[in-house]
Protein backbone atom coordinates (compact mmCIF):
# COMPACT_ATOMS: atom_id res chain seq x y z
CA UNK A 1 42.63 -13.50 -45.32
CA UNK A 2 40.89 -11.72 -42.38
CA UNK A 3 43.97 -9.46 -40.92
CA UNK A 4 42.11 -9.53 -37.88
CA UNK A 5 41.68 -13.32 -37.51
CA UNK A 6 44.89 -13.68 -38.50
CA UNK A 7 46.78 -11.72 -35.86
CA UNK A 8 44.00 -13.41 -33.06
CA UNK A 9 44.99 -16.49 -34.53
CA UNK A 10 48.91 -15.35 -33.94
CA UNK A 11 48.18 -13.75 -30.67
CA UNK A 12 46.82 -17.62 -29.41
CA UNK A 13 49.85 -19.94 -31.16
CA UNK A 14 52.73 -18.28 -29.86
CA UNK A 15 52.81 -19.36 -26.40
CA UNK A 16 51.90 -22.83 -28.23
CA UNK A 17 54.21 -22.99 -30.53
CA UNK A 18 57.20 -21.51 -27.92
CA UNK A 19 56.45 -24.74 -25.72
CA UNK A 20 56.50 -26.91 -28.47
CA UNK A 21 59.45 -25.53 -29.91
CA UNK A 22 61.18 -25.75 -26.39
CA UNK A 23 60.19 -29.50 -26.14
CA UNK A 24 61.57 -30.32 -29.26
CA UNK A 25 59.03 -29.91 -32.28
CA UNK A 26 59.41 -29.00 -35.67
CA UNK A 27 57.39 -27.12 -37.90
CA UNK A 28 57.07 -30.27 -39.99
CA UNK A 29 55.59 -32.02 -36.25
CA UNK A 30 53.25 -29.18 -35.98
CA UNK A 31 51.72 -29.09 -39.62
CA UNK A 32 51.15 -32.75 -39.37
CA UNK A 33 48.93 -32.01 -36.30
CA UNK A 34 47.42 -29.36 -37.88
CA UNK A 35 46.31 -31.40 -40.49
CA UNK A 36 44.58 -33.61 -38.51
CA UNK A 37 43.08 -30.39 -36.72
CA UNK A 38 41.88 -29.33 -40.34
CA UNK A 39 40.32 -32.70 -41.03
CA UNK A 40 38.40 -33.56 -37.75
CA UNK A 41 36.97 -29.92 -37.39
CA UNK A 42 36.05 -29.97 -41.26
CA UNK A 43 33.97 -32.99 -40.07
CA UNK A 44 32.84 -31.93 -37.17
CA UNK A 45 31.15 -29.27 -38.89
CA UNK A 46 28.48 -31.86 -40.42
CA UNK A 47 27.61 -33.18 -36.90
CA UNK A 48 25.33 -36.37 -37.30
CA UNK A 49 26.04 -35.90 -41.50
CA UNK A 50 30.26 -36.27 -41.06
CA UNK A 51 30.33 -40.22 -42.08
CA UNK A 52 28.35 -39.39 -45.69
CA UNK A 53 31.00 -36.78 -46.67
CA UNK A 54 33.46 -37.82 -48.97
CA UNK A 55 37.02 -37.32 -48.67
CA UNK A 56 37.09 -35.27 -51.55
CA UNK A 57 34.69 -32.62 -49.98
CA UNK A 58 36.71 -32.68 -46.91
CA UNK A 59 40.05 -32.12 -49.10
CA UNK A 60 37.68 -28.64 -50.43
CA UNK A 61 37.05 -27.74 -47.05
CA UNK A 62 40.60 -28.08 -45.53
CA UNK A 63 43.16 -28.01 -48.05
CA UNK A 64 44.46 -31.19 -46.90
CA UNK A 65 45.44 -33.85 -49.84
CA UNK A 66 42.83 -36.31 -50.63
CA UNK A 67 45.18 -39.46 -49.51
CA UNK A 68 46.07 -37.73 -46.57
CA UNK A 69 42.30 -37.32 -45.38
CA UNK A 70 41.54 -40.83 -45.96
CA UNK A 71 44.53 -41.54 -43.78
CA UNK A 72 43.56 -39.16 -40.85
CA UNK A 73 39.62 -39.96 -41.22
CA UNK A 74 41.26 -44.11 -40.48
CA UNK A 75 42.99 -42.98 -37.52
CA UNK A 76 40.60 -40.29 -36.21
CA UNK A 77 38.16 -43.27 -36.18
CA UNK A 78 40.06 -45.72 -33.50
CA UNK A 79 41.39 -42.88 -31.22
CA UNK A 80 39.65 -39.90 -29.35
CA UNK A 81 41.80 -36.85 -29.20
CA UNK A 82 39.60 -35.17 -27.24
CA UNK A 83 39.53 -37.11 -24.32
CA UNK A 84 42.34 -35.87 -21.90
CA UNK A 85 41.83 -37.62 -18.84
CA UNK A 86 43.42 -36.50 -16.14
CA UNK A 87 45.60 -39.48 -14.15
CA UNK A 88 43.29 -41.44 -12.02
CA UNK A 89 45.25 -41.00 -8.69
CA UNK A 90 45.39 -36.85 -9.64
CA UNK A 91 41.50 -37.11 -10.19
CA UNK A 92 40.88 -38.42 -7.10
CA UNK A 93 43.30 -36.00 -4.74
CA UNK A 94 41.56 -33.31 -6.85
CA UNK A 95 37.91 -34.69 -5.82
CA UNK A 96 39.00 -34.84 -2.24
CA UNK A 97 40.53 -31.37 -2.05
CA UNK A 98 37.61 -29.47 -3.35
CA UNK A 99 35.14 -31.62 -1.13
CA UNK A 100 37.67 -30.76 1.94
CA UNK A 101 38.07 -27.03 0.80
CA UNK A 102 34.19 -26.65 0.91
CA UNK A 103 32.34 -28.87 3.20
CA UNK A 104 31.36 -27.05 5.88
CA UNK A 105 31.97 -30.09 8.49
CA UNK A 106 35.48 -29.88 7.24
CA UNK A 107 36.07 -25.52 7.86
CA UNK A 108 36.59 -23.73 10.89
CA UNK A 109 34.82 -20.69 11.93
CA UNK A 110 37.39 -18.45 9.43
CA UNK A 111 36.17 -20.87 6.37
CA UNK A 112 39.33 -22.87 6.67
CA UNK A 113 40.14 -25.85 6.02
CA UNK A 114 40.84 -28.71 9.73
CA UNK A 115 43.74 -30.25 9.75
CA UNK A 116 42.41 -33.87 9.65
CA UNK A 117 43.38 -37.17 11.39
CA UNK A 118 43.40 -40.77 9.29
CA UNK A 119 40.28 -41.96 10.63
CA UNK A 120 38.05 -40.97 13.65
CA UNK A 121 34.36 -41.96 15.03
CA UNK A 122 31.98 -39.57 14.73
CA UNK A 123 34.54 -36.66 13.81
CA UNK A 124 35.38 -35.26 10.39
CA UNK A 125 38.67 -37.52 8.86
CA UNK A 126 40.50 -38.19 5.66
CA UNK A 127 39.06 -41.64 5.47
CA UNK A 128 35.37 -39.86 5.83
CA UNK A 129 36.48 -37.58 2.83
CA UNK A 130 37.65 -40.49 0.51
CA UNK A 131 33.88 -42.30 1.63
CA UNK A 132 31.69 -38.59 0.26
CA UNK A 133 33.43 -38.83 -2.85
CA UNK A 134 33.04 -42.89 -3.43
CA UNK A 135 36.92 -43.11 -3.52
CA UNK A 136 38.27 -46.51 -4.94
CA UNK A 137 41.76 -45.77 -3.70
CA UNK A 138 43.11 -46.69 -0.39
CA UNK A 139 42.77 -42.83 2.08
CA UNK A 140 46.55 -43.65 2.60
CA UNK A 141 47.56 -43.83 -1.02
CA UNK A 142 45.76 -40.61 -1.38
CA UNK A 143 47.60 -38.65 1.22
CA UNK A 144 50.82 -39.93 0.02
CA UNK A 145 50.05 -38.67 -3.20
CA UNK A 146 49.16 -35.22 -1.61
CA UNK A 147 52.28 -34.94 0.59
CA UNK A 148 54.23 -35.79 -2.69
CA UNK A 149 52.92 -33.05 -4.66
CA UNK A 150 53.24 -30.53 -1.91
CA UNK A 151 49.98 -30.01 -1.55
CA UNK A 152 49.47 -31.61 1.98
CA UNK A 153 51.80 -32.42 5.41
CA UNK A 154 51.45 -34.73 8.30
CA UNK A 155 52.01 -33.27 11.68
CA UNK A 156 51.42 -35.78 14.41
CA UNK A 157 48.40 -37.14 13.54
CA UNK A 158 47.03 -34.88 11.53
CA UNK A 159 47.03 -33.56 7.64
CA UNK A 160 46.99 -30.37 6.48
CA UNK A 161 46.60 -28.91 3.55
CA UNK A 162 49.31 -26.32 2.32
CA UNK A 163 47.06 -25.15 -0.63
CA UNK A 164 43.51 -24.86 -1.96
CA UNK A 165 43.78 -26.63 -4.90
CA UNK A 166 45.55 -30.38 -6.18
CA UNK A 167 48.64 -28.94 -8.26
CA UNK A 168 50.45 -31.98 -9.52
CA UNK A 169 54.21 -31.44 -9.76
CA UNK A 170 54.05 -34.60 -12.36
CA UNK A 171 54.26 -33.42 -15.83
CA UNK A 172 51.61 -35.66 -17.56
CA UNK A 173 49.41 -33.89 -15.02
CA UNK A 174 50.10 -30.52 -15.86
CA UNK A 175 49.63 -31.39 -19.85
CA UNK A 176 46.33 -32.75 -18.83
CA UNK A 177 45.27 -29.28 -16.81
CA UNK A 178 46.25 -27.13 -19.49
CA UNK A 179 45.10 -28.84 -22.30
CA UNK A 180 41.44 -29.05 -20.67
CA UNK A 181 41.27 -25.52 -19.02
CA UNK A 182 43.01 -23.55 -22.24
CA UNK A 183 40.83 -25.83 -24.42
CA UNK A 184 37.83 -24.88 -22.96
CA UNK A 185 38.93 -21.55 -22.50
CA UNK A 186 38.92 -21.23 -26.41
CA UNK A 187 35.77 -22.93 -27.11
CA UNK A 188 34.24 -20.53 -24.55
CA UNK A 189 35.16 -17.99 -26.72
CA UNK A 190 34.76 -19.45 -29.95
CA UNK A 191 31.14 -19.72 -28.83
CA UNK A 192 30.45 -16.01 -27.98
CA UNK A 193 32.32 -15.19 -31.68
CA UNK A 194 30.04 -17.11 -33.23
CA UNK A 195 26.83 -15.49 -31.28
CA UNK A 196 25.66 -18.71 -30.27
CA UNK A 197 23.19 -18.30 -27.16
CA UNK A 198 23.21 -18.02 -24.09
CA UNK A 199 26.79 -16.23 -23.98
CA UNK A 200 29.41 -17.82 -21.99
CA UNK A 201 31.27 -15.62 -19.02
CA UNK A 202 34.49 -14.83 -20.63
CA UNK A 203 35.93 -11.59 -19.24
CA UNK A 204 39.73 -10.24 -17.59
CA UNK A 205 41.24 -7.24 -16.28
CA UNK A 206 44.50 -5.76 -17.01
CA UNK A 207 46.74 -3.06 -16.29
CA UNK A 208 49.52 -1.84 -18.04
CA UNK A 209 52.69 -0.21 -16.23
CA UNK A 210 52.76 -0.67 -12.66
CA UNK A 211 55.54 -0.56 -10.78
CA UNK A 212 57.43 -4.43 -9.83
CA UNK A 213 56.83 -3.94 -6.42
CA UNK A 214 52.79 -3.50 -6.74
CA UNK A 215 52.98 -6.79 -8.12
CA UNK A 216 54.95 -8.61 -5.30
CA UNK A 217 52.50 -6.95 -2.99
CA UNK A 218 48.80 -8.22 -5.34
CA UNK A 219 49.91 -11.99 -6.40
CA UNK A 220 49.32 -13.64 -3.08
CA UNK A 221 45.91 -10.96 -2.30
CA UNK A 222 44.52 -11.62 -5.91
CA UNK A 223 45.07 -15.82 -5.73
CA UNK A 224 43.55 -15.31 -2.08
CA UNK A 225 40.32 -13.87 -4.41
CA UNK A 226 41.07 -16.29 -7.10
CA UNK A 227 40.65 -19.42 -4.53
CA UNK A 228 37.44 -18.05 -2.61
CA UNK A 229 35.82 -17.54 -5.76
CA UNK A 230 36.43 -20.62 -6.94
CA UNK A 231 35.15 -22.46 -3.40
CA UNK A 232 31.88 -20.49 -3.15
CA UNK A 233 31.17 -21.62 -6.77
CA UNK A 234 32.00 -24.95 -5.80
CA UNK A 235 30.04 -25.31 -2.97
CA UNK A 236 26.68 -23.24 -5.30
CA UNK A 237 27.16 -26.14 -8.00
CA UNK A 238 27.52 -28.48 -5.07
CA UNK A 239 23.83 -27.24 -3.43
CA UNK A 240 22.30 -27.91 -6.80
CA UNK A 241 24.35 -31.34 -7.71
CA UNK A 242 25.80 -33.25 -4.34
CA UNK A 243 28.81 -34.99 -5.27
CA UNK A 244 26.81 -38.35 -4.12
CA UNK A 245 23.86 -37.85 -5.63
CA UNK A 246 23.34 -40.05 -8.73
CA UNK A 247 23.93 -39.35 -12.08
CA UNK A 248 21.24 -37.48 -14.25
CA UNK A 249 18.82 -39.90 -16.02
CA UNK A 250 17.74 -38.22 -18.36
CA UNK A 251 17.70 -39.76 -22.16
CA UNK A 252 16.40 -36.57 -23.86
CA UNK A 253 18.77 -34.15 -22.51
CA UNK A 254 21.54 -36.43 -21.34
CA UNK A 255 23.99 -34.50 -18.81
CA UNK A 256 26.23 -31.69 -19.34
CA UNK A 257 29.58 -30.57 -18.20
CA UNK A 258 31.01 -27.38 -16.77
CA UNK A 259 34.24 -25.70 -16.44
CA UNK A 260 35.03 -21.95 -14.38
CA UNK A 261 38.47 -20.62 -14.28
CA UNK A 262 40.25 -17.90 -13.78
CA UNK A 263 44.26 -17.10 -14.81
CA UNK A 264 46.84 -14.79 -13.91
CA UNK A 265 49.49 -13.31 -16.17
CA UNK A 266 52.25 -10.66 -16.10
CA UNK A 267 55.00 -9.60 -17.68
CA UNK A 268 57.18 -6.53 -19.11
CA UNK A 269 56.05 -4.65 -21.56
CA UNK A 270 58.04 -3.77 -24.56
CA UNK A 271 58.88 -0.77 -25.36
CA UNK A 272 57.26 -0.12 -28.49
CA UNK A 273 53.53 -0.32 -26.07
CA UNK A 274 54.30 2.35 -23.74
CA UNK A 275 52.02 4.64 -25.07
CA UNK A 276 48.92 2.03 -24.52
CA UNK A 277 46.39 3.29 -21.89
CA UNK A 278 47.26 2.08 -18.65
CA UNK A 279 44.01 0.00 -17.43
CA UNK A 280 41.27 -2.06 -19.94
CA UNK A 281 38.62 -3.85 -18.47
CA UNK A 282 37.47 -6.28 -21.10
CA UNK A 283 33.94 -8.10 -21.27
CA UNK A 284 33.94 -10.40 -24.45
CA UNK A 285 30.87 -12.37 -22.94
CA UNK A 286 28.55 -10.59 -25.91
CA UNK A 287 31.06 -9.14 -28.75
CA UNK A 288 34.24 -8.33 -27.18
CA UNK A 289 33.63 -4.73 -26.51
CA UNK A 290 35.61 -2.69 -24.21
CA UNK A 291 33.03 -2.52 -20.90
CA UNK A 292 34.02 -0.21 -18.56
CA UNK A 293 33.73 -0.36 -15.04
C-alpha cells in the first residue's frame, strides 16, 4: 500500500467519519457504503463498457464478494447517488440572491445590494427578481423563506438582505451544500492527480501560529474577500451565460457544469507541529508543489 495515499486518504475521512460517528454510524454502516463506493467506481471506470463486465471482474477489481456486487449493481441501477439536489424552495432563494447580489440595477453606487420593496412599476423589486430568474414560486413564499433562514428582514416596506449568500439553517440543506461543494472539491483534485488536462484551480493559503486575536480581527475582512470574489465571478459567468438565456443546444458537446469555491478553516495546533514553518502557500493546480509567492 502507497504510505502516501494512505495517510491522504486518512487526512480526507476523518472529518467524515467524526460526523458520521457523531450522528450515529457504525463502522459496520460505513463499510456497507463503502462497498457500494467500491462497486460503482469499479464500474465507472469502463465508462460506455460498465454493463458487459461481469460481476466476477468487478469482485477482482474491488474486493467486494461476488453476491454482494450483483446486489449493489441491482440497486445502483434504480437509484442515482449522485444526484444531490438541493431543496427546491433553497434553489430558488439561492438563484434570487446571487441575481440580487450582482445585477447592477439591484447595487448602489458602493456595489451593494437595495433594500427592495414587494413589487414596484418601473423600479427594481423582489417580484422583478423572482421574473429574471423564471421563478415558479410565489415572490412572497420566497421572502418568507429568506427571513426564516436569516438571510433577509422586512423593514417597512422593504427587504434587505443580511448576507451575500442563501445559508439554509435547515439541515437537509446543509447535507446537500456539503456533499456537492466537498464532492466536487475532491474530484477537482482527483483530476489534477491524475494529470488529466486542462488543470483545474485548486489552491489555499495557510499559516501556522498566529496569535487568537489576529484571527478575530481577519474572519470578517477575509469572508468580505471571500464574497466579492465570488460576485465578480458570478457576474463574468453571467456576461458569457445570462441566467435567461436558453439552454445550450448543442448535441455534440451537450452542456457542462461549473462549480468555484472557496473555504475557511482554523484551529489549534497540537503540540507535536510547533516546529512546522509558519506560512505555506500551496498551488496543487499542476502537481501539488509548494509555489511560493
Amino acid at each position: 500500500m502507497n504510505t502516501a495515499i494512505k495517510n491522504t486518504a486518512l487526512a480526507i475521512l476523518r472529518p467524515l467519519v467524526r460526523f458520521l460517528i457523531g450522528h450515529g454510524w457504525t463502522f459496520g454502516a460505513i463499510s456497507e457504503l463503502l462497498k457500494y463506493v467500491c462497486v460503482e467506481e469499479a464500474c465507472r471506470r469502463h465508462g460506455d463498457g460498465a454493463r458487459a463486465l461481469t460481476d466476477s471482474k468487478v469482485t477482482l477489481m474491488s474486493g467486494v464478494h461476488r453476491k454482494e456486487v450483483r446486489r449493489i449493481r441491482e440497486e445502483l441501477a434504480q437509484t442515482d447517488t449522485h444526484d444531490l439536489p438541493l431543496r427546491h424552495g433553497a434553489n430558488i432563494a439561492a438563484q434570487l440572491i446571487t441575481l440580487w447580489m450582482t445585477h447592477p440595477n439591484y447595487q448602489n453606487e458602493r456595489g451593494e445590494p437595495l433594500c427592495l420593496p414587494m413589487r414596484a412599476h418601473h423600479a427594481p423589486s423582489v417580484e422583478e427578481l423572482a421574473r429574471l430568474i423564471k421563478a415558479d414560486m410565489r415572490p412572497r413564499t420566497i421572502v418568507d423563506d429568506l427571513v426564516q433562514a436569516g438571510v433577509a428582514t422586512e423593514r417597512a416596506d422593504l427587504i434587505c438582505l443580511l448576507r451575500c449568500s442563501y445559508i439554509s439553517n435547515m439541515p437537509e440543506d446543509r447535507l446537500v451544500f456539503m456533499g456537492n461543494n466537498v464532492g466536487d472539491h475532491l474530484s477537482a483534485a482527483v483530476h489534477n492527480l491524475e494529470g488529466s488536462e486542462p488543470a483545474y484551480l485548486e489552491q489555499a493559503m495557510y499559516f501556522d501560529e498566529l496569535p487568537p486575536e489576529a484571527l478575530t480581527t481577519l474572519r470578517p475582512e477575509l469572508r468580505r474577500l471571500a464574497e466579492k470574489l465570488l460576485r465578480d465571478a458570478y457576474q463574468r459567468v453571467a456576461k458569457l451565460a445570462p441566467p435567461d438565456a436558453p439552454p445550450p443546444n448543442d448535441s455534440l458537446h451537450g452542456s457542462r457544469r461549473m462549480r468555484l469555491g472557496v473555504y475557511y478553516f482554523e484551529e489549534e495546533i497540537p503540540q507535536i507541529a510547533q516546529e512546522h514553518p509558519k506560512s505555506h502557500p500551496v498551488d496543487t493546480s499542476k502537481d501539488g508543489a509548494h509555489v511560493q509567492p
